[in-house]
PDB file of N, CA and C in Angstrom:
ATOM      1  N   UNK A   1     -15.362  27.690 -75.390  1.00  0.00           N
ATOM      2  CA  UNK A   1     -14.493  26.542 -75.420  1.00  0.00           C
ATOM      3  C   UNK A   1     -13.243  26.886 -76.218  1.00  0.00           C
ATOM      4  N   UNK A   2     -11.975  26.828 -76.048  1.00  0.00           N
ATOM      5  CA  UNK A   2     -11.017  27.069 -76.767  1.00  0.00           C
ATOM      6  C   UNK A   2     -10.168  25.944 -76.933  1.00  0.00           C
ATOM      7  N   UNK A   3     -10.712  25.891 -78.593  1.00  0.00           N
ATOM      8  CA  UNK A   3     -10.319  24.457 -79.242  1.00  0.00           C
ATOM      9  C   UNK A   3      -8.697  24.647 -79.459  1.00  0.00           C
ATOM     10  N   UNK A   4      -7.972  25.410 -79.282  1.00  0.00           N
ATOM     11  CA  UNK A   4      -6.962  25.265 -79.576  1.00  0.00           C
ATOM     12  C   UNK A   4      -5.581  24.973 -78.501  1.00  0.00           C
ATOM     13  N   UNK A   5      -5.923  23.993 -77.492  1.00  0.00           N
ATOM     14  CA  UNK A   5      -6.049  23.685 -76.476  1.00  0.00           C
ATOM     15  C   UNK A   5      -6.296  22.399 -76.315  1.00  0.00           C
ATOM     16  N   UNK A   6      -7.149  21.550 -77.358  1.00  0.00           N
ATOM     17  CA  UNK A   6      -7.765  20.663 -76.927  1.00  0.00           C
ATOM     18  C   UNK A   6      -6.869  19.835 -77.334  1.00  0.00           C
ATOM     19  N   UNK A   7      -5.524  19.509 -78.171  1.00  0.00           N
ATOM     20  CA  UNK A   7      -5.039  19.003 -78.115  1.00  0.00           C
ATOM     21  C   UNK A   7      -4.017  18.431 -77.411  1.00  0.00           C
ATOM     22  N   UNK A   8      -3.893  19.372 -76.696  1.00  0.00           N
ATOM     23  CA  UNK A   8      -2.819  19.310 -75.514  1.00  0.00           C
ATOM     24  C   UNK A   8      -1.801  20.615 -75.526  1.00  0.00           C
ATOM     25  N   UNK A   9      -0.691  20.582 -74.726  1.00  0.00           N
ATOM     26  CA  UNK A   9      -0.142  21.916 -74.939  1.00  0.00           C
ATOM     27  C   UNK A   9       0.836  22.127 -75.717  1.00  0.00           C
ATOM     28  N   UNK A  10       0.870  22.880 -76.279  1.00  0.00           N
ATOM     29  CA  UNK A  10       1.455  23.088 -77.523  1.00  0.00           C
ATOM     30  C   UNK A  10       0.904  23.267 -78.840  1.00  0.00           C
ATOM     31  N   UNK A  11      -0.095  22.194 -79.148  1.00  0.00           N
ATOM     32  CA  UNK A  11       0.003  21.519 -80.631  1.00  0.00           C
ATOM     33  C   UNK A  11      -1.703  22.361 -80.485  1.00  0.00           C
ATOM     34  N   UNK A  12      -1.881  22.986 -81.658  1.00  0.00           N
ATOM     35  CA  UNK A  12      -2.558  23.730 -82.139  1.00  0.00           C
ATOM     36  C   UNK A  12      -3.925  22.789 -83.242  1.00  0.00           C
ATOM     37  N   UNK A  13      -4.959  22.904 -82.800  1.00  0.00           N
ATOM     38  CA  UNK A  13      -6.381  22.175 -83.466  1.00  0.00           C
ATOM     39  C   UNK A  13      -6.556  23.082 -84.044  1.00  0.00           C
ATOM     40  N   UNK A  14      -7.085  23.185 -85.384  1.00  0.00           N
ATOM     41  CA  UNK A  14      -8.100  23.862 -85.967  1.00  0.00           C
ATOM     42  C   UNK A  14      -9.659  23.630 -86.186  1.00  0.00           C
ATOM     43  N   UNK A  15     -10.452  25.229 -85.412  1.00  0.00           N
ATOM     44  CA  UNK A  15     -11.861  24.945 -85.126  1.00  0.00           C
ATOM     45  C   UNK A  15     -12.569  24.082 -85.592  1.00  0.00           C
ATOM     46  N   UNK A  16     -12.578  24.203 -87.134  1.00  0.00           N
ATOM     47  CA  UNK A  16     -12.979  22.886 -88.125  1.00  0.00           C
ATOM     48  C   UNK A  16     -12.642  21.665 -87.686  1.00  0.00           C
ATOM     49  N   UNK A  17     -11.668  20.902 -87.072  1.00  0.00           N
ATOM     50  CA  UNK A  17     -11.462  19.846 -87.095  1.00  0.00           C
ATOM     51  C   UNK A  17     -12.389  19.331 -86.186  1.00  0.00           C
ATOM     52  N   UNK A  18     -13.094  20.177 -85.492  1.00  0.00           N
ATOM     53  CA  UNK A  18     -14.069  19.271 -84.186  1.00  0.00           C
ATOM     54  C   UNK A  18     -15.392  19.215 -84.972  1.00  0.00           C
ATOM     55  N   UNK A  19     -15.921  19.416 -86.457  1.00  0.00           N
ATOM     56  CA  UNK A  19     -16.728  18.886 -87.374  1.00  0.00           C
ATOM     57  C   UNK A  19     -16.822  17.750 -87.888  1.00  0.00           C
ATOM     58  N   UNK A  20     -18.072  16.995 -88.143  1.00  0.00           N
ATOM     59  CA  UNK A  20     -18.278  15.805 -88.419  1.00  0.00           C
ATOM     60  C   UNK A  20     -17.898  16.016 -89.916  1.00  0.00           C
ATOM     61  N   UNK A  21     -17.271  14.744 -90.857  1.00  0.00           N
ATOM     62  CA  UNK A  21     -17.087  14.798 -92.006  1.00  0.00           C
ATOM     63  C   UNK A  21     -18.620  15.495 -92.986  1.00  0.00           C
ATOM     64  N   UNK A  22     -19.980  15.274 -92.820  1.00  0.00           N
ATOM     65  CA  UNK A  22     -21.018  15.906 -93.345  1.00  0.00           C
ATOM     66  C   UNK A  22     -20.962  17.618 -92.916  1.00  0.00           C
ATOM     67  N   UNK A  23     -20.387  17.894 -91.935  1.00  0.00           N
ATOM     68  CA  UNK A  23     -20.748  19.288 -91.243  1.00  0.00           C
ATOM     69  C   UNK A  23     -19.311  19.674 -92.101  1.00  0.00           C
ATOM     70  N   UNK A  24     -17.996  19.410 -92.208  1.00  0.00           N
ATOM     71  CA  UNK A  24     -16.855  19.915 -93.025  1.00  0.00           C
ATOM     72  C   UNK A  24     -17.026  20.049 -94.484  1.00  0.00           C
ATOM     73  N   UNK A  25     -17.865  19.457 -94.561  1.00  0.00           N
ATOM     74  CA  UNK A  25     -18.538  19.133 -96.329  1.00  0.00           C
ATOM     75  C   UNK A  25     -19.060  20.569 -96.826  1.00  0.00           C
ATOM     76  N   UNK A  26     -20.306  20.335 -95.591  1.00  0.00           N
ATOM     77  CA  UNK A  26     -21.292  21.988 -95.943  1.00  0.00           C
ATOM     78  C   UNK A  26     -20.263  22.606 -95.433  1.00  0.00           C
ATOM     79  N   UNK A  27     -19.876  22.940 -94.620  1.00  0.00           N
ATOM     80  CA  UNK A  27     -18.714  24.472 -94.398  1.00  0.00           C
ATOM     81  C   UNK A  27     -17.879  24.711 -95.520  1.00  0.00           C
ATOM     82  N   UNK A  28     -17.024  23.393 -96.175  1.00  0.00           N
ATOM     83  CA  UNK A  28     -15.955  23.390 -97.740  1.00  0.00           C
ATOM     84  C   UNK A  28     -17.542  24.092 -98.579  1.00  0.00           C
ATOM     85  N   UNK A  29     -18.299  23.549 -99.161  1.00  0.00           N
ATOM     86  CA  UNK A  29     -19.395  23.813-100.161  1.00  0.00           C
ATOM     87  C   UNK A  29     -20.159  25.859 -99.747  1.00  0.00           C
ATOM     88  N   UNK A  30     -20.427  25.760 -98.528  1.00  0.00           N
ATOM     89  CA  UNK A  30     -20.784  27.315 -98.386  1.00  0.00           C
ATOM     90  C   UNK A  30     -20.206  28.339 -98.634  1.00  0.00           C
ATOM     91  N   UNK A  31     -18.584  27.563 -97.778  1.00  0.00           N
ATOM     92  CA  UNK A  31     -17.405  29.047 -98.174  1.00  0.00           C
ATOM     93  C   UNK A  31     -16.908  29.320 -99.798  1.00  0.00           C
ATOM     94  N   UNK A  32     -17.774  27.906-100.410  1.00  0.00           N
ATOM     95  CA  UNK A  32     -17.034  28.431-102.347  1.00  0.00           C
ATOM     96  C   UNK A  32     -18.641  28.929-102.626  1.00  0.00           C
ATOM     97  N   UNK A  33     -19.721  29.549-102.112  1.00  0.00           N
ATOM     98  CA  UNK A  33     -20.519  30.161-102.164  1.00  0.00           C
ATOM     99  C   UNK A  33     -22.121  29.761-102.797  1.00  0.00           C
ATOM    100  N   UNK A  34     -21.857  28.229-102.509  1.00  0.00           N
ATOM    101  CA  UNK A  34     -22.899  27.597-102.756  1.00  0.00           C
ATOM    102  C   UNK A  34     -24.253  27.827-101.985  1.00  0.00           C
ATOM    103  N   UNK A  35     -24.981  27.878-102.322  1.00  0.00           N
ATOM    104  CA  UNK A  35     -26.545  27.731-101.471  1.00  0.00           C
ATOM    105  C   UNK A  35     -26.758  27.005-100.675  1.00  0.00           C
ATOM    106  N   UNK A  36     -27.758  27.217 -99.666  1.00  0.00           N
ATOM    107  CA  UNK A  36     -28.183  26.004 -98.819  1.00  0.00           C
ATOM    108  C   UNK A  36     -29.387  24.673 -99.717  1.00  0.00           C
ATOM    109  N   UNK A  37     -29.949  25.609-100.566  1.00  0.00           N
ATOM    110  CA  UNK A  37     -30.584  24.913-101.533  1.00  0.00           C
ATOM    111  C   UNK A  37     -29.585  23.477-102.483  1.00  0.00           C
ATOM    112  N   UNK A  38     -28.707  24.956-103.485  1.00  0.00           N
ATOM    113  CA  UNK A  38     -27.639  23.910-104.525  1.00  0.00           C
ATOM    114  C   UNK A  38     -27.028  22.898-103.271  1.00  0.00           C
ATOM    115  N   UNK A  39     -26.402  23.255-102.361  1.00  0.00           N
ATOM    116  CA  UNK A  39     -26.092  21.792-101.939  1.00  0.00           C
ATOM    117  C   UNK A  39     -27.079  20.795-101.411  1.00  0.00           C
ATOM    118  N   UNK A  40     -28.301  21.349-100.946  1.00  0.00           N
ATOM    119  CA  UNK A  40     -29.366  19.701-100.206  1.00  0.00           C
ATOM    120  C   UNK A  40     -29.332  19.204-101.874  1.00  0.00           C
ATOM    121  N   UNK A  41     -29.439  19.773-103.587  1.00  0.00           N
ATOM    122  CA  UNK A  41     -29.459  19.022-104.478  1.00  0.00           C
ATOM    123  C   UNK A  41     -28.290  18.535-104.912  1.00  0.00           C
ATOM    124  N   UNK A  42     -26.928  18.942-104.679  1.00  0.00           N
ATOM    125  CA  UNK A  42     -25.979  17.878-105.086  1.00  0.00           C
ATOM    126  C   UNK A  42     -25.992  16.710-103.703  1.00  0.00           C
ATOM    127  N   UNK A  43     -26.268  17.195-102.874  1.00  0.00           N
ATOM    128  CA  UNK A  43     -25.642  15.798-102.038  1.00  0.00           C
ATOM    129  C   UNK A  43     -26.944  14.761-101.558  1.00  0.00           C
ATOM    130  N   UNK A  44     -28.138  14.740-102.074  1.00  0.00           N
ATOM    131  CA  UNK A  44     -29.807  14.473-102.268  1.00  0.00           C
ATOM    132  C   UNK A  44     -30.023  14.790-100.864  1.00  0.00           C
ATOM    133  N   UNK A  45     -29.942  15.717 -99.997  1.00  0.00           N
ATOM    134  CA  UNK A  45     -30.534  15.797 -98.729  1.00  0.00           C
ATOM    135  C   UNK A  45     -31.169  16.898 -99.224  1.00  0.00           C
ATOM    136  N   UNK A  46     -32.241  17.172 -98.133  1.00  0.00           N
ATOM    137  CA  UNK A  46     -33.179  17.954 -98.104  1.00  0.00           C
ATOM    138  C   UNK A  46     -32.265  19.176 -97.603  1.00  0.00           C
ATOM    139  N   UNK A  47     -33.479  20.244 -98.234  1.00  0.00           N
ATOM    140  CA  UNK A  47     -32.858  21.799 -97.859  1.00  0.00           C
ATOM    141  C   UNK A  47     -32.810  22.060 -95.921  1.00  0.00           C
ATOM    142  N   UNK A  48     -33.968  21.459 -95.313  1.00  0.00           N
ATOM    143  CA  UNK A  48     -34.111  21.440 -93.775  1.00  0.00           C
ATOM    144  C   UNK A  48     -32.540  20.632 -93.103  1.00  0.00           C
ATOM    145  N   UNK A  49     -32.433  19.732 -93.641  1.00  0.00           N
ATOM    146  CA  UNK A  49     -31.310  18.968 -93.475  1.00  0.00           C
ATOM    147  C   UNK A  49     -29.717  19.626 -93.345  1.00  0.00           C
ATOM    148  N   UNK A  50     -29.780  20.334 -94.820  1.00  0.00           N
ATOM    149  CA  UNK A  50     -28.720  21.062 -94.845  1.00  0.00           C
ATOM    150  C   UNK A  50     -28.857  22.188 -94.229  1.00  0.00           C
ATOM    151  N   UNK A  51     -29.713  22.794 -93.329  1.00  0.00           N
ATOM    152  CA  UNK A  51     -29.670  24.366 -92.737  1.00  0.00           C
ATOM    153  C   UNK A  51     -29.536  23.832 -91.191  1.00  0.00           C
ATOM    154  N   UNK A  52     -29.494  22.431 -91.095  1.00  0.00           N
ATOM    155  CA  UNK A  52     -29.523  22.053 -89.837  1.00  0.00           C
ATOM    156  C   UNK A  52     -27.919  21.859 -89.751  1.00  0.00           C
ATOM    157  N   UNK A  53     -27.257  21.228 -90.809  1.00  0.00           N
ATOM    158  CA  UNK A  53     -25.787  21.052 -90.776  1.00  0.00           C
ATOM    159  C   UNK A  53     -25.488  22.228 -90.356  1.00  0.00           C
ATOM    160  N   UNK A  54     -25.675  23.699 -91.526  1.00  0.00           N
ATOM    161  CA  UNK A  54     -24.959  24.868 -91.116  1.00  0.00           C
ATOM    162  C   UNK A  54     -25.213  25.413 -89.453  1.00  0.00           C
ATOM    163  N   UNK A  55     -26.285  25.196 -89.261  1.00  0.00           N
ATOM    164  CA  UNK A  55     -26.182  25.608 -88.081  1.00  0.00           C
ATOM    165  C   UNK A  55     -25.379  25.041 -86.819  1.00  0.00           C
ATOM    166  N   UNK A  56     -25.485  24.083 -87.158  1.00  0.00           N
ATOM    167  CA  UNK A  56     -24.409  22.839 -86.159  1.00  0.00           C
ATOM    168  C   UNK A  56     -22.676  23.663 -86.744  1.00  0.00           C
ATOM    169  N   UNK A  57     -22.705  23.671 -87.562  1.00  0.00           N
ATOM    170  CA  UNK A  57     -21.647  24.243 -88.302  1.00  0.00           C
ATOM    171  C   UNK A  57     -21.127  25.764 -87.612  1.00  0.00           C
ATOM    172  N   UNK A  58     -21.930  26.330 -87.376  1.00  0.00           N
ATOM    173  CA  UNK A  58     -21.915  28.170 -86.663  1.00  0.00           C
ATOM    174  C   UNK A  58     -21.649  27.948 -84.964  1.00  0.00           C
ATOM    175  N   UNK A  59     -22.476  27.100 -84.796  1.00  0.00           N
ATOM    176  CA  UNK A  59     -22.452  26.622 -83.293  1.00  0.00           C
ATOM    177  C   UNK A  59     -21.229  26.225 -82.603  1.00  0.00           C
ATOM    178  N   UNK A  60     -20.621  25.663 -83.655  1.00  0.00           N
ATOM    179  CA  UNK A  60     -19.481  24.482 -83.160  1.00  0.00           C
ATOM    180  C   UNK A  60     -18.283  25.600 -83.655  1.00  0.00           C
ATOM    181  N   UNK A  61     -18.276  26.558 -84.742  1.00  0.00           N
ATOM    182  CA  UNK A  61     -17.262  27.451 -84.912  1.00  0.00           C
ATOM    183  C   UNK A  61     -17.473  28.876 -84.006  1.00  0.00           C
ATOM    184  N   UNK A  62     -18.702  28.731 -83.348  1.00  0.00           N
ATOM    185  CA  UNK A  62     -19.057  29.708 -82.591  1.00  0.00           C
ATOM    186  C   UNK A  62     -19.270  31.436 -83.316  1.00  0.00           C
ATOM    187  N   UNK A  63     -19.796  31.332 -84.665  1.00  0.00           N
ATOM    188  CA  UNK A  63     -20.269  32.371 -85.658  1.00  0.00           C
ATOM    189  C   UNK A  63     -21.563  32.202 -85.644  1.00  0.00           C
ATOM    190  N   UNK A  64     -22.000  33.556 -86.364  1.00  0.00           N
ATOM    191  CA  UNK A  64     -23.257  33.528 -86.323  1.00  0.00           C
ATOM    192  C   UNK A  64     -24.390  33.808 -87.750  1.00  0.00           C
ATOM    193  N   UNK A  65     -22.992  33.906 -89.034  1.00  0.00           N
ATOM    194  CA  UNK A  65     -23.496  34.268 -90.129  1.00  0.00           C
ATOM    195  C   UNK A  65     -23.121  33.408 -91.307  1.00  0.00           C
ATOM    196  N   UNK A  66     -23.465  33.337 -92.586  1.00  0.00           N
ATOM    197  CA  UNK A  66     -22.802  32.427 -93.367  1.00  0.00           C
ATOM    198  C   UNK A  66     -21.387  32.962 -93.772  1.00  0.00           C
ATOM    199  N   UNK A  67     -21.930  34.430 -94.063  1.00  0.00           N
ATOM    200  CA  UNK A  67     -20.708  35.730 -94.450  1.00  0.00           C
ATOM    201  C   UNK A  67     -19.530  34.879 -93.887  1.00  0.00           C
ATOM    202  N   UNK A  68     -19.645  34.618 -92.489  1.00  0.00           N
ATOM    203  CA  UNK A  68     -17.965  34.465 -91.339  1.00  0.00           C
ATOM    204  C   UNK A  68     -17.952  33.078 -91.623  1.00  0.00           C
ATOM    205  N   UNK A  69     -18.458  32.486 -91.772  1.00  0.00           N
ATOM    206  CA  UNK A  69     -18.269  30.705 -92.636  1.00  0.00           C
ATOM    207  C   UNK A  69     -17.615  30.769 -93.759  1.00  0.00           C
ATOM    208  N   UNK A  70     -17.613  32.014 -94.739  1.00  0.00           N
ATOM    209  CA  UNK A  70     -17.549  32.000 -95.867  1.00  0.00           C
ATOM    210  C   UNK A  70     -16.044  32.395 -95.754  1.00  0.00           C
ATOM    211  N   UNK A  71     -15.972  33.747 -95.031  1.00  0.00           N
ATOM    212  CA  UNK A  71     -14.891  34.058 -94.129  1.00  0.00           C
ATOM    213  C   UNK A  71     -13.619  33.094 -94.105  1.00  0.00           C
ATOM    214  N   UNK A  72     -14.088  32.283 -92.927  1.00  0.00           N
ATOM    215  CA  UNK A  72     -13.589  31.278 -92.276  1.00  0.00           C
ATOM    216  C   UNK A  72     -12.726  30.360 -93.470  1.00  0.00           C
ATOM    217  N   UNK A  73     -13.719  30.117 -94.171  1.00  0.00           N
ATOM    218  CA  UNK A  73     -13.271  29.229 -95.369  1.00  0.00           C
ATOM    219  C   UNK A  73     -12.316  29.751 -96.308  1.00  0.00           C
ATOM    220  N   UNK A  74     -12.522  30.521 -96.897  1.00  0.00           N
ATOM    221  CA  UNK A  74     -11.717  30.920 -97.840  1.00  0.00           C
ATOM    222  C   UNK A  74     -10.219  31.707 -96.833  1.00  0.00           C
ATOM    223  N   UNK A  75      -9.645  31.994 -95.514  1.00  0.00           N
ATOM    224  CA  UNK A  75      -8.682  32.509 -94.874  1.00  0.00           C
ATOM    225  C   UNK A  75      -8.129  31.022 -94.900  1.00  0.00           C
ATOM    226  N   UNK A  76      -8.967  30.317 -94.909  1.00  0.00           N
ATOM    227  CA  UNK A  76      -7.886  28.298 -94.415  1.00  0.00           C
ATOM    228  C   UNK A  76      -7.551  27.965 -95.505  1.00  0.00           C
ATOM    229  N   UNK A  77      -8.301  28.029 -96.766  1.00  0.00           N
ATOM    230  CA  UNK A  77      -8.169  27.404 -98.180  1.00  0.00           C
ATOM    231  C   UNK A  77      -8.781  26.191 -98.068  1.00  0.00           C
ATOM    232  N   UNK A  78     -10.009  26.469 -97.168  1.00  0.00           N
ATOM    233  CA  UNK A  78     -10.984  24.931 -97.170  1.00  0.00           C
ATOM    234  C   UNK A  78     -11.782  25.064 -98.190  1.00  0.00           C
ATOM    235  N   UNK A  79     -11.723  25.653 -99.158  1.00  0.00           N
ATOM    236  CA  UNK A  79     -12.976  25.797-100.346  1.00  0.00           C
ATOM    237  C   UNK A  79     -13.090  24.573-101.073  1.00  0.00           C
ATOM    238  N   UNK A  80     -14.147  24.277-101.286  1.00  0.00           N
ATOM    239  CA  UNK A  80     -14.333  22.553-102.024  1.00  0.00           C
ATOM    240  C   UNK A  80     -14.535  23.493-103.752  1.00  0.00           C
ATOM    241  N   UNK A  81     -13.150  22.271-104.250  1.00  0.00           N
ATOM    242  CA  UNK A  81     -12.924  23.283-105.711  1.00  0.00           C
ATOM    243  C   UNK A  81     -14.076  21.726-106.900  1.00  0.00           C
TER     244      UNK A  81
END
Protein backbone atom coordinates (compact mmCIF):
# COMPACT_ATOMS: atom_id res chain seq x y z
CA UNK A 1 0.00 0.00 0.00
CA UNK A 2 1.70 3.31 -0.59
CA UNK A 3 0.60 5.66 1.99
CA UNK A 4 2.09 8.42 0.51
CA UNK A 5 -0.48 8.74 -1.99
CA UNK A 6 -3.26 8.45 0.11
CA UNK A 7 -3.70 11.82 0.41
CA UNK A 8 -4.14 12.78 -2.85
CA UNK A 9 -1.59 14.01 -5.35
CA UNK A 10 0.86 15.86 -4.28
CA UNK A 11 0.55 16.18 -0.53
CA UNK A 12 2.68 13.67 1.17
CA UNK A 13 1.17 11.32 4.49
CA UNK A 14 3.41 10.06 6.81
CA UNK A 15 3.30 6.11 7.45
CA UNK A 16 2.58 6.86 11.11
CA UNK A 17 -0.27 8.91 10.53
CA UNK A 18 -2.52 5.86 9.45
CA UNK A 19 -1.98 4.73 13.42
CA UNK A 20 -4.53 4.81 15.97
CA UNK A 21 -3.64 7.40 18.75
CA UNK A 22 -2.82 4.02 21.28
CA UNK A 23 -0.70 2.37 18.33
CA UNK A 24 1.36 6.15 17.88
CA UNK A 25 1.79 6.06 21.65
CA UNK A 26 3.62 2.52 21.65
CA UNK A 27 5.62 3.39 18.42
CA UNK A 28 6.63 7.30 20.32
CA UNK A 29 7.41 4.95 23.75
CA UNK A 30 9.47 1.91 21.78
CA UNK A 31 11.54 4.19 19.54
CA UNK A 32 12.87 6.13 23.06
CA UNK A 33 13.66 2.41 23.92
CA UNK A 34 11.22 1.43 26.29
CA UNK A 35 10.09 -2.24 26.80
CA UNK A 36 7.11 -3.95 25.86
CA UNK A 37 6.88 -4.76 29.55
CA UNK A 38 7.85 -0.83 31.06
CA UNK A 39 5.15 0.40 28.87
CA UNK A 40 1.94 -2.31 29.55
CA UNK A 41 3.18 -0.73 33.38
CA UNK A 42 3.08 2.92 32.70
CA UNK A 43 -0.01 2.93 30.66
CA UNK A 44 -1.86 -0.17 33.13
CA UNK A 45 -2.36 -2.46 30.07
CA UNK A 46 -1.23 -5.74 30.05
CA UNK A 47 2.11 -6.89 28.49
CA UNK A 48 -0.21 -9.22 25.74
CA UNK A 49 -1.99 -6.01 25.02
CA UNK A 50 0.93 -4.02 24.35
CA UNK A 51 2.75 -6.71 21.96
CA UNK A 52 -0.52 -6.74 20.20
CA UNK A 53 -0.29 -2.81 19.63
CA UNK A 54 3.37 -3.31 18.34
CA UNK A 55 2.48 -5.66 16.11
CA UNK A 56 -0.46 -3.78 14.59
CA UNK A 57 2.22 -1.14 14.70
CA UNK A 58 4.92 -3.30 12.21
CA UNK A 59 1.99 -4.35 10.12
CA UNK A 60 0.61 -1.05 9.36
CA UNK A 61 4.40 0.44 8.89
CA UNK A 62 5.05 -2.70 7.04
CA UNK A 63 8.50 -3.67 9.30
CA UNK A 64 9.24 -6.47 10.83
CA UNK A 65 11.50 -5.66 13.88
CA UNK A 66 11.42 -3.33 16.86
CA UNK A 67 15.19 -2.29 15.79
CA UNK A 68 13.24 -0.49 12.36
CA UNK A 69 10.43 1.00 14.77
CA UNK A 70 13.11 2.25 16.74
CA UNK A 71 14.67 3.28 13.45
CA UNK A 72 11.66 4.77 12.20
CA UNK A 73 11.25 6.80 15.29
CA UNK A 74 14.11 8.39 16.13
CA UNK A 75 14.79 9.50 11.78
CA UNK A 76 11.03 11.52 12.38
CA UNK A 77 11.82 12.85 15.94
CA UNK A 78 8.68 10.91 17.13
CA UNK A 79 10.44 9.93 20.41
CA UNK A 80 8.06 10.44 23.45
CA UNK A 81 10.57 12.65 25.67
Amino acid sequence: MDLSAAAGPGDRVAAHEVLSDREYQVLRMLGSGRTVSEIAAELGLSVKTVSTYRVRVLEKLGMRTTAELMRYAIERRLLDS
